[in-house]
C-alpha atoms as a PDB file:
ATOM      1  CA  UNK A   1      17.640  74.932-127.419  1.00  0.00           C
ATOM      2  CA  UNK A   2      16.092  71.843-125.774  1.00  0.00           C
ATOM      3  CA  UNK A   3      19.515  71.275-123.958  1.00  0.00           C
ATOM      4  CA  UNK A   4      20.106  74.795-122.702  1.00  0.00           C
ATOM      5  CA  UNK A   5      15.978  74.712-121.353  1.00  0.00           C
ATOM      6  CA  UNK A   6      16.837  71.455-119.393  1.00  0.00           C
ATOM      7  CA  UNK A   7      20.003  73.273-117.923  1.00  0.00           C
ATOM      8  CA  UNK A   8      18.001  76.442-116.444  1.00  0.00           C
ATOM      9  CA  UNK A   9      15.501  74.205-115.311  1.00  0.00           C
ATOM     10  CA  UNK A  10      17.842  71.780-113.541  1.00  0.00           C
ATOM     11  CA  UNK A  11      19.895  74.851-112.408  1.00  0.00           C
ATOM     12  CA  UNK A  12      16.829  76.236-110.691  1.00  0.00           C
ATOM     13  CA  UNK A  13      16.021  72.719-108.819  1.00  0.00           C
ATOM     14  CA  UNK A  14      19.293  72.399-107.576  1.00  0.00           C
ATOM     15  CA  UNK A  15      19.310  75.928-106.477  1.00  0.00           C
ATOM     16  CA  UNK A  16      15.754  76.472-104.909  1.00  0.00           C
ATOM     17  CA  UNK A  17      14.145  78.476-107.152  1.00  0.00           C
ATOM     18  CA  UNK A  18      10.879  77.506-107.977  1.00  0.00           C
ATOM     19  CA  UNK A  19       8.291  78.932-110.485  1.00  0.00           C
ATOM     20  CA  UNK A  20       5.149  80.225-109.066  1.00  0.00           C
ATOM     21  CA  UNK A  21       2.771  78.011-108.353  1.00  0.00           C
ATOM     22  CA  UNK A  22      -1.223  78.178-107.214  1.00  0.00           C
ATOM     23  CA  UNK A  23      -1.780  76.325-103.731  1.00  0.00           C
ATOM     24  CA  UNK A  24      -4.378  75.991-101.093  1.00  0.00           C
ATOM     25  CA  UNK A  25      -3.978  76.120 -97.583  1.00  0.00           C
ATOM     26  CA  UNK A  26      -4.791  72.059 -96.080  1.00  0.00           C
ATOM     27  CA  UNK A  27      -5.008  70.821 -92.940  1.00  0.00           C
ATOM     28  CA  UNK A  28      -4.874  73.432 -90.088  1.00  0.00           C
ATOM     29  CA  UNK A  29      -7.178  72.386 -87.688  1.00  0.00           C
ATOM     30  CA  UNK A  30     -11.243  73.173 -87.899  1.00  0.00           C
ATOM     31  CA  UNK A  31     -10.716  75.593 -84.707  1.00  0.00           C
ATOM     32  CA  UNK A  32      -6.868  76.321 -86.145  1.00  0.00           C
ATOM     33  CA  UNK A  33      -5.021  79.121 -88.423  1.00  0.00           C
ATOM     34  CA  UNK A  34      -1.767  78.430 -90.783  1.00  0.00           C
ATOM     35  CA  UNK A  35      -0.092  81.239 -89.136  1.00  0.00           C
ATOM     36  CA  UNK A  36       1.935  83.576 -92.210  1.00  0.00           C
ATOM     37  CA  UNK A  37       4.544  84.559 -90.945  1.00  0.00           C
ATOM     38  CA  UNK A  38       7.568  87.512 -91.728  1.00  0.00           C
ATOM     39  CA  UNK A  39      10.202  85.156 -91.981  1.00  0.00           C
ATOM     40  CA  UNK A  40      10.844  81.456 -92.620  1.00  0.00           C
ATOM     41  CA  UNK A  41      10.921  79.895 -88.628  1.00  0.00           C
ATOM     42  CA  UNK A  42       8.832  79.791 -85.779  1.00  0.00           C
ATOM     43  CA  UNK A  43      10.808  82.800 -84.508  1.00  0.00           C
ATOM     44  CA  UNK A  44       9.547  85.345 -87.095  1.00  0.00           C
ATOM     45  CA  UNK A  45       6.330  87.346 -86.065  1.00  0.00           C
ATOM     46  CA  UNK A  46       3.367  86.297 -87.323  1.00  0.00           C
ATOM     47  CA  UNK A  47       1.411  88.826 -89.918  1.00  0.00           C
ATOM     48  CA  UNK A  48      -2.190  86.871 -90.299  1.00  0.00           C
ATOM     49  CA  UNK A  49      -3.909  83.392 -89.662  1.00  0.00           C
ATOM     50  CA  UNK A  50      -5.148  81.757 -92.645  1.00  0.00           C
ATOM     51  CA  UNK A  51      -7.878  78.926 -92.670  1.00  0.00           C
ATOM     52  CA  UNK A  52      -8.353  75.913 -94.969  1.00  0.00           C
ATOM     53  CA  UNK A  53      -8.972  76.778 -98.566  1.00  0.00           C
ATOM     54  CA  UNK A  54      -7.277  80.230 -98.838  1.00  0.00           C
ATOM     55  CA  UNK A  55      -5.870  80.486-101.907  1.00  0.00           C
ATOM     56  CA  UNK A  56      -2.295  81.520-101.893  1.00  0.00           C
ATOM     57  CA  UNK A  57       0.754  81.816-104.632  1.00  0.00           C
ATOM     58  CA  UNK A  58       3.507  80.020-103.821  1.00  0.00           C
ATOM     59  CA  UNK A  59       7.289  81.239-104.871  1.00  0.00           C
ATOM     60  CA  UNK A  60      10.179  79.994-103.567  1.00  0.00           C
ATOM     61  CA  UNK A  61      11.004  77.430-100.533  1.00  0.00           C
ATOM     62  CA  UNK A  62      13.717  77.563 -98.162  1.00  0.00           C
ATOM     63  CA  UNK A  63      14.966  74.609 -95.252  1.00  0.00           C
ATOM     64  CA  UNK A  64      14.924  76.067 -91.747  1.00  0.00           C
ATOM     65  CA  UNK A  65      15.528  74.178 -88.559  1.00  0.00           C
ATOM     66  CA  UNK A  66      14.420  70.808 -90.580  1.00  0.00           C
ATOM     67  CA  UNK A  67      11.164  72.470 -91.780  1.00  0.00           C
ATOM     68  CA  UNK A  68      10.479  73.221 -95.170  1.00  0.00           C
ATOM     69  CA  UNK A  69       8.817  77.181 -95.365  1.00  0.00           C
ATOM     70  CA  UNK A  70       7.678  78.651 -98.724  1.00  0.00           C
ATOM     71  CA  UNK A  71       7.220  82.245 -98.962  1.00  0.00           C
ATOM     72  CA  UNK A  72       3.822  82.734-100.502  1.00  0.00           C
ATOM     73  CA  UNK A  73       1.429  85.611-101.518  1.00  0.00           C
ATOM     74  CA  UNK A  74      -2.348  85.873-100.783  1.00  0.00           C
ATOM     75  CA  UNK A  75      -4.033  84.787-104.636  1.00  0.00           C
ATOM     76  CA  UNK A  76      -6.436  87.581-103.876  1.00  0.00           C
ATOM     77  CA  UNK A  77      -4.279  89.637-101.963  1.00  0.00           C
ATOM     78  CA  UNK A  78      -0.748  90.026-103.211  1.00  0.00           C
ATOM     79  CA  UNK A  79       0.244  92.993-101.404  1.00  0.00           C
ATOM     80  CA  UNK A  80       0.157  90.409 -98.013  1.00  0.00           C
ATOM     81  CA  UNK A  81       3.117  87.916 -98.335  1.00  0.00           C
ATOM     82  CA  UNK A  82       5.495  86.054 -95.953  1.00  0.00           C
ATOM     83  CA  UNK A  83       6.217  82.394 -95.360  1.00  0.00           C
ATOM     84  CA  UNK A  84       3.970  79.404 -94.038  1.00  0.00           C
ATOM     85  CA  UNK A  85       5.219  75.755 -93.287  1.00  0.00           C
ATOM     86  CA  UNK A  86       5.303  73.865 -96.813  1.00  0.00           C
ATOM     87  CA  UNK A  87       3.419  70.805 -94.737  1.00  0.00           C
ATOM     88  CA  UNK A  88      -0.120  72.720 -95.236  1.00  0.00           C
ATOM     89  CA  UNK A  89       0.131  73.463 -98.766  1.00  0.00           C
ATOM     90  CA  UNK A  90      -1.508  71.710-101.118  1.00  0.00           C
ATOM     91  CA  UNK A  91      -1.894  72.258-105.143  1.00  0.00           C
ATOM     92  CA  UNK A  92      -5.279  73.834-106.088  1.00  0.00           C
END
């Protein structure tokens, strides 16, 4: 059993796929917004700011243009989701 747990888990690293995890939006500027956005890149349109300490879900990351983007889910919220740069998430 042990064996075929370590498989699925390795299976999902290699792959992408991530289990959700709780993190906290850290360090956008005091005057700045992590913008959430619909897709993972600068390109995508932009559904809501979020300032330091919201509380987000986390699911999956993907790599776009060198960036890393996670799509995430407002904690209190999770109706609102999209993706924000992985560089201002931080475990809460």
């Amino acid at each position: 059993m042990r064996t075929h747990f370590a498989a699925l888990l390795a299976f999902m690293v290699a792959t992408g796929c991530a289990i959700a995890s709780d993190v906290v939006v850290k360090g956008a500027g005091p005057d700045d917004l992590l913008k959430l956005r619909e897709g993972p890149g600068l390109s995508h349109k932009i559904i809501i700011g979020l300032p330091n300490g919201t509380r987000l879900t986390r699911q999956n990351c993907v790599t776009n243009d060198s960036n890393l983007w996670c799509r995430v889910s407002l904690a209190d919220r999770p109706g609102i989701s999209g993706y924000v740069w992985a560089d201002y998430l931080a475990p809460r």
